[in-house]
N, C-alpha and C. Protein backbone atom coordinates (compact mmCIF):
# COMPACT_ATOMS: atom_id res chain seq x y z
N UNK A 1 6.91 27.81 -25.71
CA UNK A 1 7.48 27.92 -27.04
C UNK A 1 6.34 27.91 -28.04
N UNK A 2 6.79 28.68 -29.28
CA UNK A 2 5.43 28.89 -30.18
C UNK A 2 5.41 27.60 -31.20
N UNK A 3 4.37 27.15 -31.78
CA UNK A 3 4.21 25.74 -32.65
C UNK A 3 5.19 26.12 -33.67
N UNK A 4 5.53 27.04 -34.04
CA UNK A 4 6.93 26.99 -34.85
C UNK A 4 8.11 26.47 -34.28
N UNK A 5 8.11 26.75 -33.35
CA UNK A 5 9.37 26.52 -32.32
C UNK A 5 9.49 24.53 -31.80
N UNK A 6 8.37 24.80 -31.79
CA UNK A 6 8.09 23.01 -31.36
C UNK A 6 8.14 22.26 -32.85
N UNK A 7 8.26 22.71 -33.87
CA UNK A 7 8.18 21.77 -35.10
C UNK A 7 9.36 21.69 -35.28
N UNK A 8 9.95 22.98 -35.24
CA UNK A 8 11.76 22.83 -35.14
C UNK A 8 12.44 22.18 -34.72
N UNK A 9 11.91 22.10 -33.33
CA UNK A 9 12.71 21.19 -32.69
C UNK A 9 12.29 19.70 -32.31
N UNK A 10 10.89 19.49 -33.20
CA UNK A 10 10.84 17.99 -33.48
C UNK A 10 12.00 17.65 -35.14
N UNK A 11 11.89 18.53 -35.70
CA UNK A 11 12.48 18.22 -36.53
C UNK A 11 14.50 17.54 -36.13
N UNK A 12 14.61 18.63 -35.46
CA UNK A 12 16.06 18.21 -34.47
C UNK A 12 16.14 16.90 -33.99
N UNK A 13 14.91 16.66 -33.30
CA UNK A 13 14.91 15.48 -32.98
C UNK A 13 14.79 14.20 -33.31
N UNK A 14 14.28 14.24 -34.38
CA UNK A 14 14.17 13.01 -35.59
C UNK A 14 15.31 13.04 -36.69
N UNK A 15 15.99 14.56 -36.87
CA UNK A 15 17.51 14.39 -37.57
C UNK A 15 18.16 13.30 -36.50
N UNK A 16 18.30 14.42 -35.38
CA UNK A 16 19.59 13.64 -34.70
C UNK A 16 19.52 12.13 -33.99
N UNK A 17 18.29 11.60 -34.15
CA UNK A 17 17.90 10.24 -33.39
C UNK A 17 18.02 9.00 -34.84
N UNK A 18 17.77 9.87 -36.23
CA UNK A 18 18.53 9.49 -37.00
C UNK A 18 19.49 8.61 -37.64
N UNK A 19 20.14 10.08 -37.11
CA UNK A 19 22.03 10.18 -37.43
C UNK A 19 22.32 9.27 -36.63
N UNK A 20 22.00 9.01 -35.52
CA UNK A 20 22.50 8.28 -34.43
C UNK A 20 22.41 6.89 -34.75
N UNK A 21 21.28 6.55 -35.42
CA UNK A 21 20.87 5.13 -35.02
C UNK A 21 21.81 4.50 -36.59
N UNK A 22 21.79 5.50 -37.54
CA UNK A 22 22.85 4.69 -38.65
C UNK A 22 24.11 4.87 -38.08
N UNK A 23 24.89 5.79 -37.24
CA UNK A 23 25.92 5.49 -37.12
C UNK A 23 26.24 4.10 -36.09
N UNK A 24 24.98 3.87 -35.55
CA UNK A 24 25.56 2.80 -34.68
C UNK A 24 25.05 1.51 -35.25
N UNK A 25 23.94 1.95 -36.30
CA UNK A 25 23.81 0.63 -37.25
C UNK A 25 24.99 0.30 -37.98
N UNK A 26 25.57 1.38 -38.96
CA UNK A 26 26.83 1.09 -39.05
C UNK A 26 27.88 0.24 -38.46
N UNK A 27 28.02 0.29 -37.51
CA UNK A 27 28.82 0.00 -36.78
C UNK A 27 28.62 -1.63 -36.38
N UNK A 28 27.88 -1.56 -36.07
CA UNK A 28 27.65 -3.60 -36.03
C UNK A 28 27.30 -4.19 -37.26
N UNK A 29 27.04 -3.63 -38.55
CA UNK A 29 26.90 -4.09 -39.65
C UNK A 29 28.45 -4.32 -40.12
N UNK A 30 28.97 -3.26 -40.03
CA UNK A 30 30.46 -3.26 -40.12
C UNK A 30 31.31 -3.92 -39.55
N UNK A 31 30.81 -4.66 -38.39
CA UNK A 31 31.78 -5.52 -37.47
C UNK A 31 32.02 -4.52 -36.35
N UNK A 32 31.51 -5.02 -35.46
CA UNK A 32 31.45 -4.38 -34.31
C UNK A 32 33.14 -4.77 -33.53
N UNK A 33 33.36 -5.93 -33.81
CA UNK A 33 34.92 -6.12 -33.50
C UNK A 33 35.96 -5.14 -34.10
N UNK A 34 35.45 -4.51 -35.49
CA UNK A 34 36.80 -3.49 -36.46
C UNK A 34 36.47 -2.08 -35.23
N UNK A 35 35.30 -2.02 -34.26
CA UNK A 35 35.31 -0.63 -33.83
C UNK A 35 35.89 -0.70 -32.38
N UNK A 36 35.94 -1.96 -31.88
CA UNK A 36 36.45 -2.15 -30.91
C UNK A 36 38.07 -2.22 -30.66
N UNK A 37 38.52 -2.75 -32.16
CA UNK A 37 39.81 -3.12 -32.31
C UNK A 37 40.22 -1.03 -32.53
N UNK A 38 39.36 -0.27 -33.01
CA UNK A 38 39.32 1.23 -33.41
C UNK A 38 39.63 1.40 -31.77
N UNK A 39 39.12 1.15 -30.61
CA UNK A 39 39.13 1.84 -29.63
C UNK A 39 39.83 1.24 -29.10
N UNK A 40 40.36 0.25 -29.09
CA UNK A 40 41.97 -0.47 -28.27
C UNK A 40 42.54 0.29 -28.81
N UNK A 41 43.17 0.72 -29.93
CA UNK A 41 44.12 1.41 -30.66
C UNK A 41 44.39 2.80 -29.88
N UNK A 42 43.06 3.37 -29.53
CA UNK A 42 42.31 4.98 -28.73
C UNK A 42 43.28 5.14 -26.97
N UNK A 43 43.53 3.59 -26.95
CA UNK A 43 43.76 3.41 -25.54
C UNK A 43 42.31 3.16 -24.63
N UNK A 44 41.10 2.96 -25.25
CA UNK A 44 39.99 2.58 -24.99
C UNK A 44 39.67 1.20 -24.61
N UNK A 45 39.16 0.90 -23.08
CA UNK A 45 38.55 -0.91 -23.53
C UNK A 45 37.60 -1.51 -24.61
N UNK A 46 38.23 -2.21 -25.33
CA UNK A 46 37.44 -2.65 -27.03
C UNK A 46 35.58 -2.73 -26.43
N UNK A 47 35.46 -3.15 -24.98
CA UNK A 47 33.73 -3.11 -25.07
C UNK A 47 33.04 -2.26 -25.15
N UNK A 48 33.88 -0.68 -24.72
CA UNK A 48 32.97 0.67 -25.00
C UNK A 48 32.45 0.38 -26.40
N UNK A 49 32.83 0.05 -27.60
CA UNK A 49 32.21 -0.02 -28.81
C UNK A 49 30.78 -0.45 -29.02
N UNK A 50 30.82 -1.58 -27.96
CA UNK A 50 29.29 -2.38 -28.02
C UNK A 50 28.97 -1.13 -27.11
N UNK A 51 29.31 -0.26 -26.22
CA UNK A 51 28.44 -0.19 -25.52
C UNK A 51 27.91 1.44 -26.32
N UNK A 52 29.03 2.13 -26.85
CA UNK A 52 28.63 3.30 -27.66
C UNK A 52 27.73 3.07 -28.97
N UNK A 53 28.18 1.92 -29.78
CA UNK A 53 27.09 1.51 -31.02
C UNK A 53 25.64 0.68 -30.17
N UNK A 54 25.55 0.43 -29.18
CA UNK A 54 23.83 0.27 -28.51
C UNK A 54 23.45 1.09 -28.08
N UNK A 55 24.40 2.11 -27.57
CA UNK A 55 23.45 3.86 -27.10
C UNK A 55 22.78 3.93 -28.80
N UNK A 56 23.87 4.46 -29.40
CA UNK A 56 23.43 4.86 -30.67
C UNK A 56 22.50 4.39 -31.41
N UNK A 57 22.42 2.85 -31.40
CA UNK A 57 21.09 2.13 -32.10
C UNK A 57 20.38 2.85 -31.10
N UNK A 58 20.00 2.20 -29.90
CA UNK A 58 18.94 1.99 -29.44
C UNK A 58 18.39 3.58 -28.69
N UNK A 59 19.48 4.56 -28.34
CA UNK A 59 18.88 5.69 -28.28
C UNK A 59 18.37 6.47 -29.54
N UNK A 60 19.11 5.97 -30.52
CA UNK A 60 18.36 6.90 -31.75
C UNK A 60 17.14 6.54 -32.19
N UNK A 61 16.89 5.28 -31.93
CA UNK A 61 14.91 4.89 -31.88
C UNK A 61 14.48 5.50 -31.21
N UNK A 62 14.83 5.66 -29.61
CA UNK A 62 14.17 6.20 -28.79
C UNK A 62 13.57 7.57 -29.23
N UNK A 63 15.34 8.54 -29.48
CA UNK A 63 14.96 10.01 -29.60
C UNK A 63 14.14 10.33 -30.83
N UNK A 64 14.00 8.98 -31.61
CA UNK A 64 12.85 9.48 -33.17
C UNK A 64 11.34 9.41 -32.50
N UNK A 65 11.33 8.32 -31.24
CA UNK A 65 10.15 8.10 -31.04
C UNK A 65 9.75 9.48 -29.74
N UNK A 66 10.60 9.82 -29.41
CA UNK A 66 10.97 10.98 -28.37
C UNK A 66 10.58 10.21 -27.17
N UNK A 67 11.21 9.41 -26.61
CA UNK A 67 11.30 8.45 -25.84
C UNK A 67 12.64 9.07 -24.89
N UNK A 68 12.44 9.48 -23.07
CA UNK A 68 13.85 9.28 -23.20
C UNK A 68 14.90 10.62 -23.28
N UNK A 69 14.20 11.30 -24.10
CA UNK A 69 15.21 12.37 -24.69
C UNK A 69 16.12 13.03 -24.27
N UNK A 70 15.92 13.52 -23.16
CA UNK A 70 16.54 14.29 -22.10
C UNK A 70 18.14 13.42 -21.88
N UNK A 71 17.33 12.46 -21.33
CA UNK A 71 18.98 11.29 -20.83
C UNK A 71 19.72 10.63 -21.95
N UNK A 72 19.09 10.71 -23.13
CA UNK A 72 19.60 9.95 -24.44
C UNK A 72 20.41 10.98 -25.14
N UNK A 73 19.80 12.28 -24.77
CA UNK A 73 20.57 13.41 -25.83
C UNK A 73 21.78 13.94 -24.66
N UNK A 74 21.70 13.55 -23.39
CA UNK A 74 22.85 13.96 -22.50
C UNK A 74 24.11 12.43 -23.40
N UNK A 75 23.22 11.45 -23.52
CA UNK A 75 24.54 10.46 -23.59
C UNK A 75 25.05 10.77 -25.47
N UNK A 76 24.09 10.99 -25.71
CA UNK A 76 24.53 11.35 -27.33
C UNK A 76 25.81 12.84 -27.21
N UNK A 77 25.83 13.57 -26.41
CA UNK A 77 26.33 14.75 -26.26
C UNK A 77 27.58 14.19 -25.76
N UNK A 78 27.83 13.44 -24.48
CA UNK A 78 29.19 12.94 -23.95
C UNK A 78 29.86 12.19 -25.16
N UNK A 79 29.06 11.53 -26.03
CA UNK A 79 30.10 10.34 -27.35
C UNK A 79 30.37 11.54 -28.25
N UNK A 80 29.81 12.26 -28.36
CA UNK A 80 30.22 13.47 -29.17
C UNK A 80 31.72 14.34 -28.93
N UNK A 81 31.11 14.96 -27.57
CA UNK A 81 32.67 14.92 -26.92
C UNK A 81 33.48 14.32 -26.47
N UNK A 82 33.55 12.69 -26.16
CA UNK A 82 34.67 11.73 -26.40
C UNK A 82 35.14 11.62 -28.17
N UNK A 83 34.53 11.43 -28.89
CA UNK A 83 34.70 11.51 -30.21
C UNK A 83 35.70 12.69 -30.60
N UNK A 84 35.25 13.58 -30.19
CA UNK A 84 35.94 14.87 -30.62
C UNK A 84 37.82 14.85 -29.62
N UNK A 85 37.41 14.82 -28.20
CA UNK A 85 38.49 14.63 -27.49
C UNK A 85 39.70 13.72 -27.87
N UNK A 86 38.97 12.59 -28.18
CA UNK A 86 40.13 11.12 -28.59
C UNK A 86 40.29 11.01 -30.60
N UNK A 87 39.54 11.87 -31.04
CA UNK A 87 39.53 11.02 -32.13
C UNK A 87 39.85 12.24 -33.51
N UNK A 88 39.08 13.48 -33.07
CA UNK A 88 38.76 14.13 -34.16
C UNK A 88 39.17 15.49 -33.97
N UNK A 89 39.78 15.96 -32.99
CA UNK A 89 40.61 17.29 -32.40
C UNK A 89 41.85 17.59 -33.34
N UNK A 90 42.67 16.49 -33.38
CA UNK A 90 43.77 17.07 -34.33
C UNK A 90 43.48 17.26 -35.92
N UNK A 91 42.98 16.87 -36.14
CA UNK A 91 42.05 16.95 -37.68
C UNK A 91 41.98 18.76 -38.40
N UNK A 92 41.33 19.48 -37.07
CA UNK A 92 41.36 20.50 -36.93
C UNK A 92 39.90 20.55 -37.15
N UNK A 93 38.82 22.20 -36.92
CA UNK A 93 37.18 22.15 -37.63
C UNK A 93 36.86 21.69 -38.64
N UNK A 94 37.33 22.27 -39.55
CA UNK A 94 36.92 21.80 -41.18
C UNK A 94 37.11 20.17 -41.22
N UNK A 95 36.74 19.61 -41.93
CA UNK A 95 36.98 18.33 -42.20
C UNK A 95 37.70 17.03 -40.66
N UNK A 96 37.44 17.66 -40.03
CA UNK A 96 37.59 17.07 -38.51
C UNK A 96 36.25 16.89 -37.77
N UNK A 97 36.05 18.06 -36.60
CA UNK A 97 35.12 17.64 -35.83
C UNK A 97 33.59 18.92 -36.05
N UNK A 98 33.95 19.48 -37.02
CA UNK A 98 32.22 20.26 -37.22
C UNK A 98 31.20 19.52 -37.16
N UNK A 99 30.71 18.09 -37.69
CA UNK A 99 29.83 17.14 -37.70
C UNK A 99 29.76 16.94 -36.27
N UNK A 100 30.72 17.14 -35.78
CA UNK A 100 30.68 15.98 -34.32
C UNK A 100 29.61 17.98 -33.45
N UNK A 101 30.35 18.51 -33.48
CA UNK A 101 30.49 19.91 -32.98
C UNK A 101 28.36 19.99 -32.77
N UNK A 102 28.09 20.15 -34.47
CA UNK A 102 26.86 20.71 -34.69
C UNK A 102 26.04 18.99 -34.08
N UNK A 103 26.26 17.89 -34.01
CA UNK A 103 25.83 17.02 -33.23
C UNK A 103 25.55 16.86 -31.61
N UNK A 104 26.88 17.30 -31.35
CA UNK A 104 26.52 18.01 -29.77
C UNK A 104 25.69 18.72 -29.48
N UNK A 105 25.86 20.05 -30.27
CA UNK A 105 24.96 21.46 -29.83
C UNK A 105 23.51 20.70 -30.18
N UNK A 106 23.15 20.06 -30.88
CA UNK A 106 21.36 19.24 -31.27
C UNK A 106 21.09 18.34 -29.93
N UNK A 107 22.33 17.93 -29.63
CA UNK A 107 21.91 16.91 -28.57
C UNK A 107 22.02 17.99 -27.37
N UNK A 108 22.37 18.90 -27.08
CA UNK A 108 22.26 19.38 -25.42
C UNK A 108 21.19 20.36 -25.56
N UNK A 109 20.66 21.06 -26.87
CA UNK A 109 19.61 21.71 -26.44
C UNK A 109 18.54 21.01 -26.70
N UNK A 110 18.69 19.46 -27.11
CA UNK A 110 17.46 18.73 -26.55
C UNK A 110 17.40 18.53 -25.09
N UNK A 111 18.32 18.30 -24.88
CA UNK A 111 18.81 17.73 -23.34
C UNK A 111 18.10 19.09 -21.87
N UNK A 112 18.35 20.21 -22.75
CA UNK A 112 17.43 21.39 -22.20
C UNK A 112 16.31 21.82 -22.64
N UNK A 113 15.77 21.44 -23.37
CA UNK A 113 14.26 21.38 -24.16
C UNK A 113 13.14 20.54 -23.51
N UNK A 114 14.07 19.40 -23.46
CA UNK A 114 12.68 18.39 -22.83
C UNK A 114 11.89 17.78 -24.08
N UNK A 115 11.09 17.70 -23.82
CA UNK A 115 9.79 17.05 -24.68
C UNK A 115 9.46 17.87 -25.80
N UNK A 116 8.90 17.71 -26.76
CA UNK A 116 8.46 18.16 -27.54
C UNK A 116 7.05 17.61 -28.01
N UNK A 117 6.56 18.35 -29.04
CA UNK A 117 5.22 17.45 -29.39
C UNK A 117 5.51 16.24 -29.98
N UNK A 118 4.25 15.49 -30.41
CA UNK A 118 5.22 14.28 -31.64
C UNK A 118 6.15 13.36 -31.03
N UNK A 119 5.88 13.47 -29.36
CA UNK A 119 6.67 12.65 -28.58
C UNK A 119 6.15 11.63 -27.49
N UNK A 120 6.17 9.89 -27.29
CA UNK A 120 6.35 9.63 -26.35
C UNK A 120 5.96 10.30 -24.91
N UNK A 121 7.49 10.91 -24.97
CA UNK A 121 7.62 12.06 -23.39
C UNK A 121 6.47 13.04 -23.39
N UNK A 122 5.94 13.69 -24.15
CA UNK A 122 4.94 14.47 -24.17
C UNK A 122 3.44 13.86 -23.88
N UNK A 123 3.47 12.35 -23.83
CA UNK A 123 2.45 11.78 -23.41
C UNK A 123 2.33 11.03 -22.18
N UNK A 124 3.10 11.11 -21.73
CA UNK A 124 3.47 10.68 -20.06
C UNK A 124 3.40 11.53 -18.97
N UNK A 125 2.68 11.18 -18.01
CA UNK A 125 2.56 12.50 -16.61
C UNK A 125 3.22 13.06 -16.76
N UNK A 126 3.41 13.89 -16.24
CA UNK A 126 4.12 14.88 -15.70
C UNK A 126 4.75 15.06 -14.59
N UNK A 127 6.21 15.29 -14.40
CA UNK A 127 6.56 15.30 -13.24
C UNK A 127 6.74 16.17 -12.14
N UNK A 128 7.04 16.15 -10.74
CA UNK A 128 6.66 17.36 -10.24
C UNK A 128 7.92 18.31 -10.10
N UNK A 129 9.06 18.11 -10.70
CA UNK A 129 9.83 18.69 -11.08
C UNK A 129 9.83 19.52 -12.08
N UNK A 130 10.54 20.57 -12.03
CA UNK A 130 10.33 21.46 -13.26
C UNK A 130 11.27 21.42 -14.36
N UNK A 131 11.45 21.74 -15.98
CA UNK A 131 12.30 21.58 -16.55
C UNK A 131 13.18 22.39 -16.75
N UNK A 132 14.15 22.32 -17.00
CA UNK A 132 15.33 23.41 -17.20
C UNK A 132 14.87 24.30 -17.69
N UNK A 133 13.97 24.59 -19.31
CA UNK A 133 13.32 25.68 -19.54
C UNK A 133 12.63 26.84 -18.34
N UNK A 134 11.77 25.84 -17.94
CA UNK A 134 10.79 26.70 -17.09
C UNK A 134 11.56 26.96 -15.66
N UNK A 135 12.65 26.69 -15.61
CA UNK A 135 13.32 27.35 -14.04
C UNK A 135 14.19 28.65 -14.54
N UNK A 136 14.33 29.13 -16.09
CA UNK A 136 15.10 30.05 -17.06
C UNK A 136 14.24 30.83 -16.92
């Protein structure tokens, strides 16, 4: 990919690691019990809350520090589409689930990107596996 291409998508990656980490700061600032009592309501067990607002803190440090990315932007991508599935589907696009939508699509073509510069992951061996890019 050309250094344009890699700034881009550091930039992606520090939006969406972000977004992530206030929504799950949010969320225990707010009372982590009002999101749990949110997901009993869902038909959800109230602990997914702790366990979706600590992805979110603690993967959205990660993916700013690009720590991770790959497996953090797969789990950022599944709360996206649980979000959308349980929560934000009947709403309809507009004013429903576009946020959630354009959040996904950031998180899975990190999830197929890999590393970027400006990253953690980019400073760690290398593995002898290849990345989804380079098997395309």
């Amino acid at each position: 990919m050309n250094k344009t291409g890699e700034i881009g998508a550091v930039i992606l990656r520090l939006v969406l690691g972000f977004t992530f980490f206030m929504h799950g700061f949010d969320k225990f600032q707010g009372g982590i019990e009002n999101t749990a009592g949110f997901f009993s309501s869902l038909g959800l067990p109230g602990f997914m809350a702790y366990i979706v607002g600590g992805i979110e803190v603690v993967g959205g440090i990660a993916v700013i520090i690009g720590l991770g990315t790959r497996i953090i932007s797969a789990l950022f991508a599944v709360i996206m589409l649980g979000a959308i599935l349980m929560v934000k589907i009947g709403n309809g696009f507009l004013g429903g689930y576009e946020l959630d939508i354009v959040l996904m699509a950031v998180a899975i073509y990190l999830f197929f990107k890999g590393n970027t510069i400006l990253s953690i992951d980019s400073k760690l061996p290398k593995r002898s596996f290849k990345t989804v890019e380079e098997k395309l």
